[in-house]
C-alpha atoms as a PDB file:
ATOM      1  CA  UNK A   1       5.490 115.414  50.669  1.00  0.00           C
ATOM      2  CA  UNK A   2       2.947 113.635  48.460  1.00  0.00           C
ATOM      3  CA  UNK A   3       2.657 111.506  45.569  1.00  0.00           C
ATOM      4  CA  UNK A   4       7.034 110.462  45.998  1.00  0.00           C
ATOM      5  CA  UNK A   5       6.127 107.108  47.241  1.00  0.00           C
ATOM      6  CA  UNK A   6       7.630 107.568  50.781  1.00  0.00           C
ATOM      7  CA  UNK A   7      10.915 109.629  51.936  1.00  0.00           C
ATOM      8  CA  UNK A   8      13.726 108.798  54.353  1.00  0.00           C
ATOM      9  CA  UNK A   9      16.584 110.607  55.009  1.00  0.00           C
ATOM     10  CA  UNK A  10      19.418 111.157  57.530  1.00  0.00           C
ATOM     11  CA  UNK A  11      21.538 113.505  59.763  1.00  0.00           C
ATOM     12  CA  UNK A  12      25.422 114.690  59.357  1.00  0.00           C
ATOM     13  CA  UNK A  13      26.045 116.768  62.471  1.00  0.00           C
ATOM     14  CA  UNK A  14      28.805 118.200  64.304  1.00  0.00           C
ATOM     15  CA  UNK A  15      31.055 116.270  66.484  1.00  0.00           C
ATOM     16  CA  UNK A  16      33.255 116.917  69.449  1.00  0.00           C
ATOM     17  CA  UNK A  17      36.067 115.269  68.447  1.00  0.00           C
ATOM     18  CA  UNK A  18      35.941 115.214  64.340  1.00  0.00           C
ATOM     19  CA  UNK A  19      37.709 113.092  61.833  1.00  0.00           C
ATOM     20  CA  UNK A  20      39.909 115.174  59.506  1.00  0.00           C
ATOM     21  CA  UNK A  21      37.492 118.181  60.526  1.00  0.00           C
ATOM     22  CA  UNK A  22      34.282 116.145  59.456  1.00  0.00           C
ATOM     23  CA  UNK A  23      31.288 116.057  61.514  1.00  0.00           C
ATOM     24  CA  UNK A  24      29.322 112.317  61.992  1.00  0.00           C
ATOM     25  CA  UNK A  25      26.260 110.802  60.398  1.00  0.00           C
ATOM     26  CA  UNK A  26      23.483 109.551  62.889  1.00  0.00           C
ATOM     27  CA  UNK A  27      23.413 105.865  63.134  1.00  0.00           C
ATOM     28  CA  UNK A  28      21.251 104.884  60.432  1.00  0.00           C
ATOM     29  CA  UNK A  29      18.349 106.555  58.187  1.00  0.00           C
ATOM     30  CA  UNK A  30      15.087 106.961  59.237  1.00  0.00           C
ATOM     31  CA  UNK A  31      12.268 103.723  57.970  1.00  0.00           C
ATOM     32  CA  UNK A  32      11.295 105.218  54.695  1.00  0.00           C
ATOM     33  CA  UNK A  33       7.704 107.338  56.101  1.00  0.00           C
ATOM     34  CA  UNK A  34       4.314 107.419  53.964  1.00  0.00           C
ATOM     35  CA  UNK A  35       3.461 110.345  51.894  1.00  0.00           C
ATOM     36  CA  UNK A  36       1.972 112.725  53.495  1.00  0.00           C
ATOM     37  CA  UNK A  37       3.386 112.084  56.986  1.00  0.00           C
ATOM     38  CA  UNK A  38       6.164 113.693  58.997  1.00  0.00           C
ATOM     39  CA  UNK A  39       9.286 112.684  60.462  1.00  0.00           C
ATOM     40  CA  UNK A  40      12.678 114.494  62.041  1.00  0.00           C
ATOM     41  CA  UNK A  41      16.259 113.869  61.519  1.00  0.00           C
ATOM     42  CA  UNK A  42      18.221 115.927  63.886  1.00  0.00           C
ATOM     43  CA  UNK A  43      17.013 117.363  67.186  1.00  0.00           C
ATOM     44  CA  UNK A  44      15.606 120.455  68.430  1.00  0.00           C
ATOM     45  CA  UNK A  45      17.037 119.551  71.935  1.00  0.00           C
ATOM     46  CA  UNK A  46      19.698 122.218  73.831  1.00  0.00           C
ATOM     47  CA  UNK A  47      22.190 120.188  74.105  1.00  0.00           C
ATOM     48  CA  UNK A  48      22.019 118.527  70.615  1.00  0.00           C
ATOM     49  CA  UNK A  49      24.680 118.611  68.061  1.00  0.00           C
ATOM     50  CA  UNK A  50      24.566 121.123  65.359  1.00  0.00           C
ATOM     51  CA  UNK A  51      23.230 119.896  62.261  1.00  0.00           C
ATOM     52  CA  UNK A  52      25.590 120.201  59.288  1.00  0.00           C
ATOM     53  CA  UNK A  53      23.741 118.444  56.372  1.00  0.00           C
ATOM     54  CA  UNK A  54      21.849 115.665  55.915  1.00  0.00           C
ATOM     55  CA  UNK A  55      20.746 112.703  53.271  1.00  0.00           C
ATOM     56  CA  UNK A  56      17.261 112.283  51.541  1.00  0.00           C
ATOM     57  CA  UNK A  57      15.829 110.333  49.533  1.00  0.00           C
ATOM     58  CA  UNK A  58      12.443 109.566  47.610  1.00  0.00           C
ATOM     59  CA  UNK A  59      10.652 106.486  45.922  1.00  0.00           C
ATOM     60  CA  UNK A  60       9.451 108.139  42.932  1.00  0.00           C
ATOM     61  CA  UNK A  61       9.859 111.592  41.171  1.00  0.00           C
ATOM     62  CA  UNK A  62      12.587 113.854  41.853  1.00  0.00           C
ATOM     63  CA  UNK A  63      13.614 115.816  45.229  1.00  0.00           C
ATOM     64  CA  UNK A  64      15.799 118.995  45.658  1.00  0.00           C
ATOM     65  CA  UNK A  65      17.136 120.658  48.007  1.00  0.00           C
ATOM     66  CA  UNK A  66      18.477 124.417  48.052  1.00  0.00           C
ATOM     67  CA  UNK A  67      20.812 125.266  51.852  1.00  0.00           C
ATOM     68  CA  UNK A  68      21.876 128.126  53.718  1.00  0.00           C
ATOM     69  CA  UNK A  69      24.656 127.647  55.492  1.00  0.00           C
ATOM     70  CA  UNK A  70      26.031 129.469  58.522  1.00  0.00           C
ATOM     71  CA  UNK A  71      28.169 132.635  57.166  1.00  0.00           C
ATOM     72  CA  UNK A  72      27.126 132.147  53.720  1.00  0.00           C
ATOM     73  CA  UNK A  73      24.307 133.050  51.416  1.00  0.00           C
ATOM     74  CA  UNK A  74      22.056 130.374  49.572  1.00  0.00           C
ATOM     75  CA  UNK A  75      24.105 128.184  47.653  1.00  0.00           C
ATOM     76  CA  UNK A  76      22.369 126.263  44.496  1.00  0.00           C
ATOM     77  CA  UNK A  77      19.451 123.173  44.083  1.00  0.00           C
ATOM     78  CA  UNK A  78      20.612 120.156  43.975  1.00  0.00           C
ATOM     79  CA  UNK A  79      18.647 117.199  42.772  1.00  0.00           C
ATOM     80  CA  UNK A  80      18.142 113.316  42.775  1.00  0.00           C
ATOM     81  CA  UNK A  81      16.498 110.711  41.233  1.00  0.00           C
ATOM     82  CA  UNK A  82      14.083 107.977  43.405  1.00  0.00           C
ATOM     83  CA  UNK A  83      15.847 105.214  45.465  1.00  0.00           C
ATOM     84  CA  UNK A  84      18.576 104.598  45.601  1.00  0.00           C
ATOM     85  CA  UNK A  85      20.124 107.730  44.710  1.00  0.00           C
ATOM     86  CA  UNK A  86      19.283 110.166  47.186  1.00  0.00           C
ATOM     87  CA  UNK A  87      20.227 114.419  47.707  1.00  0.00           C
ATOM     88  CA  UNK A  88      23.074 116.082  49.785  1.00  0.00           C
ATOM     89  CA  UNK A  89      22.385 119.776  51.279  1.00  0.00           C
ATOM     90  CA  UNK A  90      24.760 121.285  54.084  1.00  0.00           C
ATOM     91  CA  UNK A  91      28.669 120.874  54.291  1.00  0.00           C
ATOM     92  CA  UNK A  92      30.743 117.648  55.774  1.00  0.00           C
ATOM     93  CA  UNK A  93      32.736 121.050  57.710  1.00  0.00           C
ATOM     94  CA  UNK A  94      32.411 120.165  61.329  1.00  0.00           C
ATOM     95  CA  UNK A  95      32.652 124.123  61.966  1.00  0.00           C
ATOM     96  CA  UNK A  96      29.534 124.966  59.903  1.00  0.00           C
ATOM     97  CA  UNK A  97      26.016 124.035  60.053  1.00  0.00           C
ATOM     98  CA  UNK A  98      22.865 124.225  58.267  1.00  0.00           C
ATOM     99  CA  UNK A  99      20.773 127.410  59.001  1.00  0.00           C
ATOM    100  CA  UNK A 100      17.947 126.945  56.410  1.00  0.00           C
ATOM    101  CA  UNK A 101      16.354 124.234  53.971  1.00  0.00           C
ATOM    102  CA  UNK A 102      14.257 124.378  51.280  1.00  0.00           C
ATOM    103  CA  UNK A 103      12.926 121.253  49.687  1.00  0.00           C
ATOM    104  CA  UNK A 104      11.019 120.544  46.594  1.00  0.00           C
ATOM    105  CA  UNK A 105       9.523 117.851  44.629  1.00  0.00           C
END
């Protein structure tokens, strides 16, 4: 992304043994990353937990976020002001995960 003065952001993913059918966030957020530069939330690994949503944020401007979930179609953009507001896209549903994301600012 360029000219939102930085972006962080952070996974929800699915857990073995769920809360009230709720997945888990990862520990904490990543540093907030220069424009420009890339960073992962999540992992490609095997063995890694599904991701079900995740947290982002920007320093300046506006960032959306349009999902597809497993089992359903697109749903709708969502949208969020800079820091410290930030957007949601997925589901907190420890049974479904994200399949697609499309991000805009």
């Amino acid at each position: 992304m360029h000219d939102v003065g930085g972006s962080a952001a952070n996974a929800f993913r699915h857990t073995a043994e769920p809360v009230d059918g709720r997945g888990e966030w990862q520990p904490s957020w990543t540093a907030v990353t220069g424009d420009g530069r890339n960073f992962t939330i999540g992992s490609a690994k095997r063995n890694a937990p599904n991701m079900l949503g995740f947290a982002m944020n920007v320093g300046t401007g506006e960032i959306c976020n349009t999902v597809r979930l497993r089992g359903h179609d697109w749903g709708g953009r969502a949208c969020s002001k800079p820091r410290p507001d930030f957007t949601f896209g997925g589901t907190l549903d420890n049974e479904v995960w994200l399949e697609a994301v499309k991000l805009t600012v």
